[in-house]
Structures are given as C-alpha cells and as structure tokens.
C-alpha atoms as a PDB file:
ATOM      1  CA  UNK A   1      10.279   7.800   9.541  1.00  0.00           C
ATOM      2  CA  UNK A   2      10.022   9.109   6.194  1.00  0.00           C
ATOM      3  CA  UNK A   3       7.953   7.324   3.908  1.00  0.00           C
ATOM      4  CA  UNK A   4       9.484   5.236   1.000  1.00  0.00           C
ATOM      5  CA  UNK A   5      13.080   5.547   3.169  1.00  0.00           C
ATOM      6  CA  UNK A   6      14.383   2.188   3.886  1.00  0.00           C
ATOM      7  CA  UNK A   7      16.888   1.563   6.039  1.00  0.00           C
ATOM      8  CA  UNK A   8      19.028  -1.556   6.383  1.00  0.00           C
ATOM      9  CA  UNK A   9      21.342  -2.693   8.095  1.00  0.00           C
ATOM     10  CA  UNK A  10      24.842  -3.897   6.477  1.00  0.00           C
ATOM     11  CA  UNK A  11      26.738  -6.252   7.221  1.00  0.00           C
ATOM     12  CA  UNK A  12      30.739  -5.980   7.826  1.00  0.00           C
ATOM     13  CA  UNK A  13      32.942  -9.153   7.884  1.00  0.00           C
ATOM     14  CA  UNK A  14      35.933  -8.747  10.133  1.00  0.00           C
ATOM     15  CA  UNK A  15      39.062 -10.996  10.040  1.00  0.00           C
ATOM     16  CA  UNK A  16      42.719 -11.002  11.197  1.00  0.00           C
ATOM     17  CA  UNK A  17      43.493  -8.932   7.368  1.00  0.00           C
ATOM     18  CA  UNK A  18      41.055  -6.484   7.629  1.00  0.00           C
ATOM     19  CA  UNK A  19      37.782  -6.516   7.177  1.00  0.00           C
ATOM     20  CA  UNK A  20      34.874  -6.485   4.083  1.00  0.00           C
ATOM     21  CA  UNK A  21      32.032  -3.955   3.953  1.00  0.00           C
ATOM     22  CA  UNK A  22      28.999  -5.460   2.031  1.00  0.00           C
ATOM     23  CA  UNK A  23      26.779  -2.327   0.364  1.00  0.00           C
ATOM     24  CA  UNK A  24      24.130  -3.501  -2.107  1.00  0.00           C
ATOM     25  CA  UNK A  25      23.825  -6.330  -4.600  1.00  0.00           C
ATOM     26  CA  UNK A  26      21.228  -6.866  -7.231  1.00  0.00           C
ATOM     27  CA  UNK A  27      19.526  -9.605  -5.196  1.00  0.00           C
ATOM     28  CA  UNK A  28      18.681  -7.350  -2.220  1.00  0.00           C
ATOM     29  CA  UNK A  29      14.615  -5.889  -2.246  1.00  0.00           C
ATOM     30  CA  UNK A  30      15.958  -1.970  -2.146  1.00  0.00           C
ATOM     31  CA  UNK A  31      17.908  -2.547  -5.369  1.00  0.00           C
ATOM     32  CA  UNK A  32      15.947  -1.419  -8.843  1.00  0.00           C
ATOM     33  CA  UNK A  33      18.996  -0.340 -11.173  1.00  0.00           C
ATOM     34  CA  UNK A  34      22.449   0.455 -11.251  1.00  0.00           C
ATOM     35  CA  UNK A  35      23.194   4.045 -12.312  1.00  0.00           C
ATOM     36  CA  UNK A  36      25.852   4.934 -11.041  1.00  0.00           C
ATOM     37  CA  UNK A  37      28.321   4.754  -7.934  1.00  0.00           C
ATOM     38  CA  UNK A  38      30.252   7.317  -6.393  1.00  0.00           C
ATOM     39  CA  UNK A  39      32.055   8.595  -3.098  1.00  0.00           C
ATOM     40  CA  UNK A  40      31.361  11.808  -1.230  1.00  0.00           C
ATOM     41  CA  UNK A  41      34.633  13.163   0.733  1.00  0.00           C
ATOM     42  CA  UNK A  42      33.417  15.153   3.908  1.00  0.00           C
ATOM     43  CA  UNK A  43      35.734  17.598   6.045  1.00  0.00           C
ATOM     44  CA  UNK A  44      34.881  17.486   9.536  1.00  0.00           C
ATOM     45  CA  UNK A  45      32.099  20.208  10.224  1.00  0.00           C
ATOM     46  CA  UNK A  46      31.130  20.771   6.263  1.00  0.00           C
ATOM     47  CA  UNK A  47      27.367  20.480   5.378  1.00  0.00           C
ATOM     48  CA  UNK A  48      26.075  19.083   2.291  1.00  0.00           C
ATOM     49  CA  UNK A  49      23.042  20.321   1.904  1.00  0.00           C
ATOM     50  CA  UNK A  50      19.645  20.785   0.422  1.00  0.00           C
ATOM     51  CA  UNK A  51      19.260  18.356  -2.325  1.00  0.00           C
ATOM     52  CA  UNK A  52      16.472  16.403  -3.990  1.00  0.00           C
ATOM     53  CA  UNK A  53      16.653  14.119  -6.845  1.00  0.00           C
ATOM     54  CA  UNK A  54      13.309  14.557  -9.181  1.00  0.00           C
ATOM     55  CA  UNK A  55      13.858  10.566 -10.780  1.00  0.00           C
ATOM     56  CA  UNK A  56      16.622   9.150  -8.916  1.00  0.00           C
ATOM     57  CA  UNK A  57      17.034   6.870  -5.731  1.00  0.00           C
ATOM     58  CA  UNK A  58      20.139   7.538  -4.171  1.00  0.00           C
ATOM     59  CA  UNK A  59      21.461   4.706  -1.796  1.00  0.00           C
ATOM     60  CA  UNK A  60      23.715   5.828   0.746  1.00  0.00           C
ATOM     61  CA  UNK A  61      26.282   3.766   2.797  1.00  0.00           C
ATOM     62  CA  UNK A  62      29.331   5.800   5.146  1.00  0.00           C
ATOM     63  CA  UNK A  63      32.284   3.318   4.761  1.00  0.00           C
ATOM     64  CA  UNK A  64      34.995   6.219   6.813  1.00  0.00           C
ATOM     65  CA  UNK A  65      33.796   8.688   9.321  1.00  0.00           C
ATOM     66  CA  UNK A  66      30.567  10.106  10.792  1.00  0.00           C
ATOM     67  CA  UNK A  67      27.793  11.825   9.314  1.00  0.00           C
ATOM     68  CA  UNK A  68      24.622  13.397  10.110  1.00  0.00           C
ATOM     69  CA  UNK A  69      21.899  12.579   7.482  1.00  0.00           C
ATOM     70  CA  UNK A  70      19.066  14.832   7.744  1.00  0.00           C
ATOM     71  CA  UNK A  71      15.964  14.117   5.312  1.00  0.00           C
ATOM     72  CA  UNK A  72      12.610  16.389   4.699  1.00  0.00           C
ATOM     73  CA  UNK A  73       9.634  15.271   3.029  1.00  0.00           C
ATOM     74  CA  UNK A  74       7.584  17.983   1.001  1.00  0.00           C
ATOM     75  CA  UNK A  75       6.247  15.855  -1.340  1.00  0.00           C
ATOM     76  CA  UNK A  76       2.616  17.406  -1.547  1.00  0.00           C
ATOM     77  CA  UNK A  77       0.513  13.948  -1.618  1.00  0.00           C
ATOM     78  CA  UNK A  78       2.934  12.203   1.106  1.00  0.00           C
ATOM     79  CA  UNK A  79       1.679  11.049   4.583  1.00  0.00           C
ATOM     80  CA  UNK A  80       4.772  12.091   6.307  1.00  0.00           C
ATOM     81  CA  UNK A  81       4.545  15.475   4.288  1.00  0.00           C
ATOM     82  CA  UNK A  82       6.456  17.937   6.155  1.00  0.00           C
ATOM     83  CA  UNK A  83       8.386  15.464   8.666  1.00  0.00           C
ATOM     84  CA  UNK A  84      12.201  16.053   9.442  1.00  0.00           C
ATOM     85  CA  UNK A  85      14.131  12.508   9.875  1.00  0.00           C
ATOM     86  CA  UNK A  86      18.097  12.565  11.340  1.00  0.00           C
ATOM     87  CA  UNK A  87      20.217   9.716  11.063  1.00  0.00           C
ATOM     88  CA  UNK A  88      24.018   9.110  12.417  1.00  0.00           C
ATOM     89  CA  UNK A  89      25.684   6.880  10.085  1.00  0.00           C
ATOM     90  CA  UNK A  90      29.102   5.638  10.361  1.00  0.00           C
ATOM     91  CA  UNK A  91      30.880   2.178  10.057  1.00  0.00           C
ATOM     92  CA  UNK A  92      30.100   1.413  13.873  1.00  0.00           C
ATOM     93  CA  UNK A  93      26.079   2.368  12.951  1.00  0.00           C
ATOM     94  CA  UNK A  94      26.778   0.853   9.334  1.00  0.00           C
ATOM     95  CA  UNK A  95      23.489   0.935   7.455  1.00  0.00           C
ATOM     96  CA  UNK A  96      22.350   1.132   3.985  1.00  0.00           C
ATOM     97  CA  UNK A  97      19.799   4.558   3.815  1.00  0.00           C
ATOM     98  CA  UNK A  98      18.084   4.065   0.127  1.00  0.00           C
ATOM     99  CA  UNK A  99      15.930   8.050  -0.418  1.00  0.00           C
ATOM    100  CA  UNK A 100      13.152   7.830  -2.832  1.00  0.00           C
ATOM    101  CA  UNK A 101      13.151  10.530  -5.405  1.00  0.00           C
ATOM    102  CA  UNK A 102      11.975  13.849  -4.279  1.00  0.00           C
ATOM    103  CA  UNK A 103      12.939  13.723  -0.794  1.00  0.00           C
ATOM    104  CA  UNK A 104      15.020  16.493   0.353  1.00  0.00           C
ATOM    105  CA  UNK A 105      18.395  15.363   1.340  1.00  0.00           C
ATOM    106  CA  UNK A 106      21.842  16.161   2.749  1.00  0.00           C
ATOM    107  CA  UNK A 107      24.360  15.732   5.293  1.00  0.00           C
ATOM    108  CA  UNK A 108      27.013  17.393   7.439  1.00  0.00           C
ATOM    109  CA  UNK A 109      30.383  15.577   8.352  1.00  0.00           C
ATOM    110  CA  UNK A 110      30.062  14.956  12.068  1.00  0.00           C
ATOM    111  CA  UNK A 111      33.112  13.604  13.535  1.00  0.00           C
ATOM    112  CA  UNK A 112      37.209  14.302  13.677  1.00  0.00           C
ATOM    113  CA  UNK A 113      38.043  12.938  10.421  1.00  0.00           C
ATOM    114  CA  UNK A 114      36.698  13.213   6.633  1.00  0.00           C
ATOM    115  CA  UNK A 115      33.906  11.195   6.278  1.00  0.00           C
ATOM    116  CA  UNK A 116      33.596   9.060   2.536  1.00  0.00           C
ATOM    117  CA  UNK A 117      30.102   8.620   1.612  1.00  0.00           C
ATOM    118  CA  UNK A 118      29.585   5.904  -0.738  1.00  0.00           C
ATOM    119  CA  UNK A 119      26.309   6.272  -3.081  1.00  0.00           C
ATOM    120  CA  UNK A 120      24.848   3.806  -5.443  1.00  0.00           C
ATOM    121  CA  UNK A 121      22.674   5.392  -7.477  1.00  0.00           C
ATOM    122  CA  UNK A 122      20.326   4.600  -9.482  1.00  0.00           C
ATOM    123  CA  UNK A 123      20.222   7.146 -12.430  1.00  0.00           C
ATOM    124  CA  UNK A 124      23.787   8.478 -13.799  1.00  0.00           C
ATOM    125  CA  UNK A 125      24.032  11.987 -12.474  1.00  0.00           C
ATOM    126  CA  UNK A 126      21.914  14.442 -14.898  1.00  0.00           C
ATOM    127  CA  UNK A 127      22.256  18.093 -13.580  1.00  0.00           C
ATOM    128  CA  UNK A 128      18.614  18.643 -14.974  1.00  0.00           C
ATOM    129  CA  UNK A 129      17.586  15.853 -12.095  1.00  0.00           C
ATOM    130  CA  UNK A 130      18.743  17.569  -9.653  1.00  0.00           C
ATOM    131  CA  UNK A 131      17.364  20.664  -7.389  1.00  0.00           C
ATOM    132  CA  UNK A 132      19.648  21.917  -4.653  1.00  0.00           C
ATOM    133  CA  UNK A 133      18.866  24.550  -1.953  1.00  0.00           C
ATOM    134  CA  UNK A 134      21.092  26.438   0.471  1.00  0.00           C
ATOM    135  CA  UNK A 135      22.008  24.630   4.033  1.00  0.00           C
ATOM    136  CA  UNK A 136      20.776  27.932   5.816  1.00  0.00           C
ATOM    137  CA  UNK A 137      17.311  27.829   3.357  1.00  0.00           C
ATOM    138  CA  UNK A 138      14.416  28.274   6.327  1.00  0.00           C
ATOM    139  CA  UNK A 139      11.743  26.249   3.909  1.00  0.00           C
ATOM    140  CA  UNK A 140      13.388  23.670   4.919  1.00  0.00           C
ATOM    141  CA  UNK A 141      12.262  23.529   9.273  1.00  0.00           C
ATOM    142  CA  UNK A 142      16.087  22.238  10.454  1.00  0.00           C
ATOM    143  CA  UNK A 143      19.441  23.602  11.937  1.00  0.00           C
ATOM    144  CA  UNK A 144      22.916  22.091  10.973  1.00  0.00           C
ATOM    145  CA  UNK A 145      24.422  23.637  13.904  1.00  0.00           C
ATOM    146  CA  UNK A 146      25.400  21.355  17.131  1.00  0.00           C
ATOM    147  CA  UNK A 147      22.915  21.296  20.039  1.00  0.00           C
ATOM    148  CA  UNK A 148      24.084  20.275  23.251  1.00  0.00           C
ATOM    149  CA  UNK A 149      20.571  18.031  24.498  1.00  0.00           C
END
C-alpha cells in the first residue's frame, strides 16, 4: 500500500425504503477540512487519468457503479516511491480511499453502467493545484487496458 493512503471502510444502512450511504464526517481521524464536494460521472470503459493534487487530499467514495482506482507514488523522499496500488471500489466493496497530496491518481469506469464518484475534498478546486498527465503517459509503469489473469 501506498503510504499516507488510508482506506476505510463505510458503512451502508439498509432498510425496507432504501438504504443510507455514510461518507465522511468531521469526527472521523481521515477528516482535516472541508473544501469542497463533488461527483465524478463515469461511462463504462472511460479512464480518468493521470492526476496529482500538489496541496489537496482528495477523499474518494463510489456511491453507483464500479471503478478501478489505480494510484502511483513518485514522491522523491517516499518509502513506497515508485509503487503502483489498484483498488475496485463500488457500493458492494464500499470504502472511503482518502490520497495524500502528490500522489498520482485516477480511475477508469469498470463495470456496465456509469459509475458516480463522490469526492470530498479538502481544498476548493484551484487549476494551479492541479497537474494532470495522459492515461497512455509510460512515466507512469501501468496499463488501463483489461487483462484476463
């Protein structure tokens, strides 16, 4: 695992009406600030990708759909300095992924349907915060496309 990515689980509460997904509150150890929160609609088979946020931590939760969430540390003075880490997120594997700043990010809609990304972040968006890098860039050691294992 990455270092300085947390993952935890979230909780879903299911009833006869429906059901509630919790995300993050400002009681839980991952949260710092609130910058702000918005969704990320996915077609089935669309990548994402490369993104890093130089002062932001993003915090990730898929309330519709699948993704695959691919991370890459490059972060010269990191211990896990050149490590890939995947991660299939969905409401059946409903987690809450919270990136550090300065990890490369992204993620490529996985199953049938759109998938909504929810992100909480901590830093209104700034495009001066933000570096972004082709899917296809080969700095980056990984390969959206589907391999049969």
């Amino acid at each position: 695992m990455i270092d300085g990515v947390i993952l935890t689980p979230l909780r879903q509460i299911f009833d006869e009406r429906g059901k509630v997904m919790h995300m993050l509150r400002e009681d839980s150890p991952v949260f710092s600030r609130f910058g702000e929160i918005y969704f990320s609609c996915t077609h089935p088979g669309v990548v994402k990708a490369w993104h890093l946020h130089k002062e932001m931590t993003l915090n990730y939760a898929v309330i519709y759909g699948e993704i695959k969430f691919v991370l890459f540390d490059d972060r010269p003075d990191s211990s896990t300095r050149g490590e890939v880490q995947e991660l299939f997120i969905s409401p059946e594997n409903y987690m809450l992924v919270t990136v550090p700043p300065m990890i490369w990010n992204g993620f490529k809609c996985v199953g049938t349907v759109a998938s909504i990304v929810a992100n909480c972040a901590t830093l209104p968006h700034h495009p001066d915060e933000l570096v972004r890098r082709s899917p296809s860039d080969t700095s980056i050691p990984y390969q959206w496309a589907l391999e049969h294992r």
